[in-house]
Protein backbone atom coordinates (compact mmCIF):
# COMPACT_ATOMS: atom_id res chain seq x y z
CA UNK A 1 62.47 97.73 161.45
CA UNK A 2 63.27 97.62 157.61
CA UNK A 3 64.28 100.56 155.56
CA UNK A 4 60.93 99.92 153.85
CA UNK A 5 59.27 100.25 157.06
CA UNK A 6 60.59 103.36 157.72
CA UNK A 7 60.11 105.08 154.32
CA UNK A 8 56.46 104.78 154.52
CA UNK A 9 56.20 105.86 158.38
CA UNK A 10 57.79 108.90 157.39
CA UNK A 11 55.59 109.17 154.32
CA UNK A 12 52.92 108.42 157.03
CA UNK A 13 54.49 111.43 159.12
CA UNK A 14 54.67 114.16 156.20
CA UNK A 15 50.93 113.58 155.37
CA UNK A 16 50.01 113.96 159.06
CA UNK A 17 51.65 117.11 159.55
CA UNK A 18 50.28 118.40 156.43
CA UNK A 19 46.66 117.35 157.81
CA UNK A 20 47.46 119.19 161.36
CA UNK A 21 48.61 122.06 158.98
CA UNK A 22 44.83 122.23 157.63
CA UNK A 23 43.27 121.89 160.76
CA UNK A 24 44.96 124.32 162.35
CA UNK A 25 44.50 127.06 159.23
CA UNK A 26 41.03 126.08 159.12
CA UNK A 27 40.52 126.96 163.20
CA UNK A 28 43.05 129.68 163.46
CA UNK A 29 40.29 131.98 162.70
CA UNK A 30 37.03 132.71 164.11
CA UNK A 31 34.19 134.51 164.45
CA UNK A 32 34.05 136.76 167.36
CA UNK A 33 32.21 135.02 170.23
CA UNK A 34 32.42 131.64 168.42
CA UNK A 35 34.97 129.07 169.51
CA UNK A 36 37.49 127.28 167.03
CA UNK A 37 36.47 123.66 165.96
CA UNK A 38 39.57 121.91 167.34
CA UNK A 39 42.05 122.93 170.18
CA UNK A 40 44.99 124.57 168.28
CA UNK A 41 47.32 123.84 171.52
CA UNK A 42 46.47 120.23 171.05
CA UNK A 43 46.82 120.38 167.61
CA UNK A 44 50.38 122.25 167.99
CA UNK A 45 51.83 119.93 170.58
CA UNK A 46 50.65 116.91 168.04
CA UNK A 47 52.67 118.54 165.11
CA UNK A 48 55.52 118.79 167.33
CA UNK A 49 55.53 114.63 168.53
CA UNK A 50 55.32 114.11 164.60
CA UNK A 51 57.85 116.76 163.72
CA UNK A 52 60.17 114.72 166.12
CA UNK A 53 59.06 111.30 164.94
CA UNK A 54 59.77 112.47 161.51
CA UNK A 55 63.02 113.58 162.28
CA UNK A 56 64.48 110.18 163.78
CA UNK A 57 62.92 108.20 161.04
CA UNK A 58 65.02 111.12 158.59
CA UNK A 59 68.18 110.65 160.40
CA UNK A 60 67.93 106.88 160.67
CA UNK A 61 67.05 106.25 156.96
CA UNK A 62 70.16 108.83 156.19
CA UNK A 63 72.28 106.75 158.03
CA UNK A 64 70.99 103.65 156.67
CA UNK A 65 71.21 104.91 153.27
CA UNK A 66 74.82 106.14 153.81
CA UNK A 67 76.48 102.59 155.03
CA UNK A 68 74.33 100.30 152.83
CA UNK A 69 76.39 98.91 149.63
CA UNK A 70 74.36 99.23 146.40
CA UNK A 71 77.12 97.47 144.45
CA UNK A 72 80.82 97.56 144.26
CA UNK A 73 81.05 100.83 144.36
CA UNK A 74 77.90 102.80 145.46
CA UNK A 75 75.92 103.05 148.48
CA UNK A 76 72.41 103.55 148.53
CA UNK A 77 72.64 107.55 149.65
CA UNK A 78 74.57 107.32 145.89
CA UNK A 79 72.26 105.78 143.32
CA UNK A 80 69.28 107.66 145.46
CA UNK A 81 71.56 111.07 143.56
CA UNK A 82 71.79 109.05 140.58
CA UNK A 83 68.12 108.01 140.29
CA UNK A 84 66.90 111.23 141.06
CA UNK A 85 69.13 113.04 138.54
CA UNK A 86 68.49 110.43 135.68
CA UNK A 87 64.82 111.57 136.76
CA UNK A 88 65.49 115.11 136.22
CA UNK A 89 67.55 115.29 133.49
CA UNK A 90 64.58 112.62 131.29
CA UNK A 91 61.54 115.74 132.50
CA UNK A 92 64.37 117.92 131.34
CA UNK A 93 64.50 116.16 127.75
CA UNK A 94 60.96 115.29 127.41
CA UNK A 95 59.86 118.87 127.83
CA UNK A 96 62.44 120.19 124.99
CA UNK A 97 61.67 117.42 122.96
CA UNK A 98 57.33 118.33 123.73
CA UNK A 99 58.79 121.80 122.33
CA UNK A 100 60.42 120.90 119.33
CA UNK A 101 57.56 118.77 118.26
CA UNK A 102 54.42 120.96 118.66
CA UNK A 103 52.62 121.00 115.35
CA UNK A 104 51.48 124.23 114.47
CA UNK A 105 48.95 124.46 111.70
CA UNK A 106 49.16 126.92 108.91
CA UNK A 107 46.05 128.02 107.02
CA UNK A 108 47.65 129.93 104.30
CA UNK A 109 51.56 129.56 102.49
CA UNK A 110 52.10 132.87 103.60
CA UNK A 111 52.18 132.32 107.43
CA UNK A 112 55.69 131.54 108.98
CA UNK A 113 56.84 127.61 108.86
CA UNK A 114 58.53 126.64 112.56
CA UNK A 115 60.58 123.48 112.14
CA UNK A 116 62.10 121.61 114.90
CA UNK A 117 65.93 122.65 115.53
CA UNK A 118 67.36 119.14 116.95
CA UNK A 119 66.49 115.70 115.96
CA UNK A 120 63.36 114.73 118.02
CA UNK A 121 63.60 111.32 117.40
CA UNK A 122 67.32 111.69 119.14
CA UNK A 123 66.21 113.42 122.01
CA UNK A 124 62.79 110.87 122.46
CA UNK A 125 65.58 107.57 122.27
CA UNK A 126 67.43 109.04 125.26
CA UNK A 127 64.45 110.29 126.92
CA UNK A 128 63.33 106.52 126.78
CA UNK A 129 67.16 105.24 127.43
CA UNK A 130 66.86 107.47 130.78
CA UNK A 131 63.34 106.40 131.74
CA UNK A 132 64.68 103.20 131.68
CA UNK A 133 67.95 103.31 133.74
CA UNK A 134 65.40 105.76 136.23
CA UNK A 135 63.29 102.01 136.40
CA UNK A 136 66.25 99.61 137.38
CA UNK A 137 67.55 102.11 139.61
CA UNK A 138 64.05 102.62 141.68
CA UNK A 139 63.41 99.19 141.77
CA UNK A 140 66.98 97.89 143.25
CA UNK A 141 66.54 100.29 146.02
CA UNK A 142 63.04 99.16 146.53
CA UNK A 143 64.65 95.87 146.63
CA UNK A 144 67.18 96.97 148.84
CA UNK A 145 65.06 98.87 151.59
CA UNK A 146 63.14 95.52 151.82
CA UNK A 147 65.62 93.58 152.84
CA UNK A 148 67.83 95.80 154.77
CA UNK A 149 67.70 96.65 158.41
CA UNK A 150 67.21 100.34 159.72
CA UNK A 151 70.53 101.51 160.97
């Protein structure tokens, strides 16, 4: 099985048990008398076969991701960090620099003028230097889990 293969059965796994989640909220309740829709011990002992599926396909794409060279220097448990942090710190930027640059209208001279207090146009070039670096980093490992065996 590829890395790739994997990924999306344990995306495949997360939405399941988030489905069983529903069904069992939505029967866990009923009417005294009535009977619930679905069987909740059949819908427990499912959860737990997908719980368990979900955790070999974690540990297996960990492991994968741990002895799989990304370049030189990096594995692929590395630039999955690095991606995710160039992600964070670009929604980090992008909302200051949403902040600094709200226009607020004025009706009169007399109402307070806000200016922004750090160059936007700064903050929007690294915001765009970071989405970009975010890009080549998601799509090498996309590359990657494609053509690399599950550990």
């Amino acid at each position: 099985m590829k890395l790739a293969e994997a990924l999306a059965e344990r995306s495949d796994c997360q939405v399941r048990i988030e489905e069983i989640r529903k069904r069992i909220v939505r029967s866990a309740r009923v009417q005294e008398g009535e009977q619930p829709a679905e069987n909740i011990s059949d819908l427990l002992a499912e959860s737990e076969r997908t719980f368990a599926r979900l955790l070999e396909l974690v540990r297996a794409i960990h492991r994968t991701n741990a002895r799989t060279a990304f370049d030189g220097s990096r594995t692929v448990a590395d630039a999955i960090a690095e991606r995710d942090l160039v992600g964070k710190r670009r929604e980090f930027l992008a909302a200051i620099a949403e902040a600094a640059s709200t226009r607020q209208d004025r009706y009169s001279k007399s109402e307070v003028k806000f200016v922004a207090a750090l160059s936007i146009a700064n903050v929007h070039a690294e915001v765009d230097r970071l989405a970009t670096r975010y890009r080549e980093l998601d799509t090498r490992l996309q590359e990657l889990s494609w053509n690399t065996e599950l550990a």
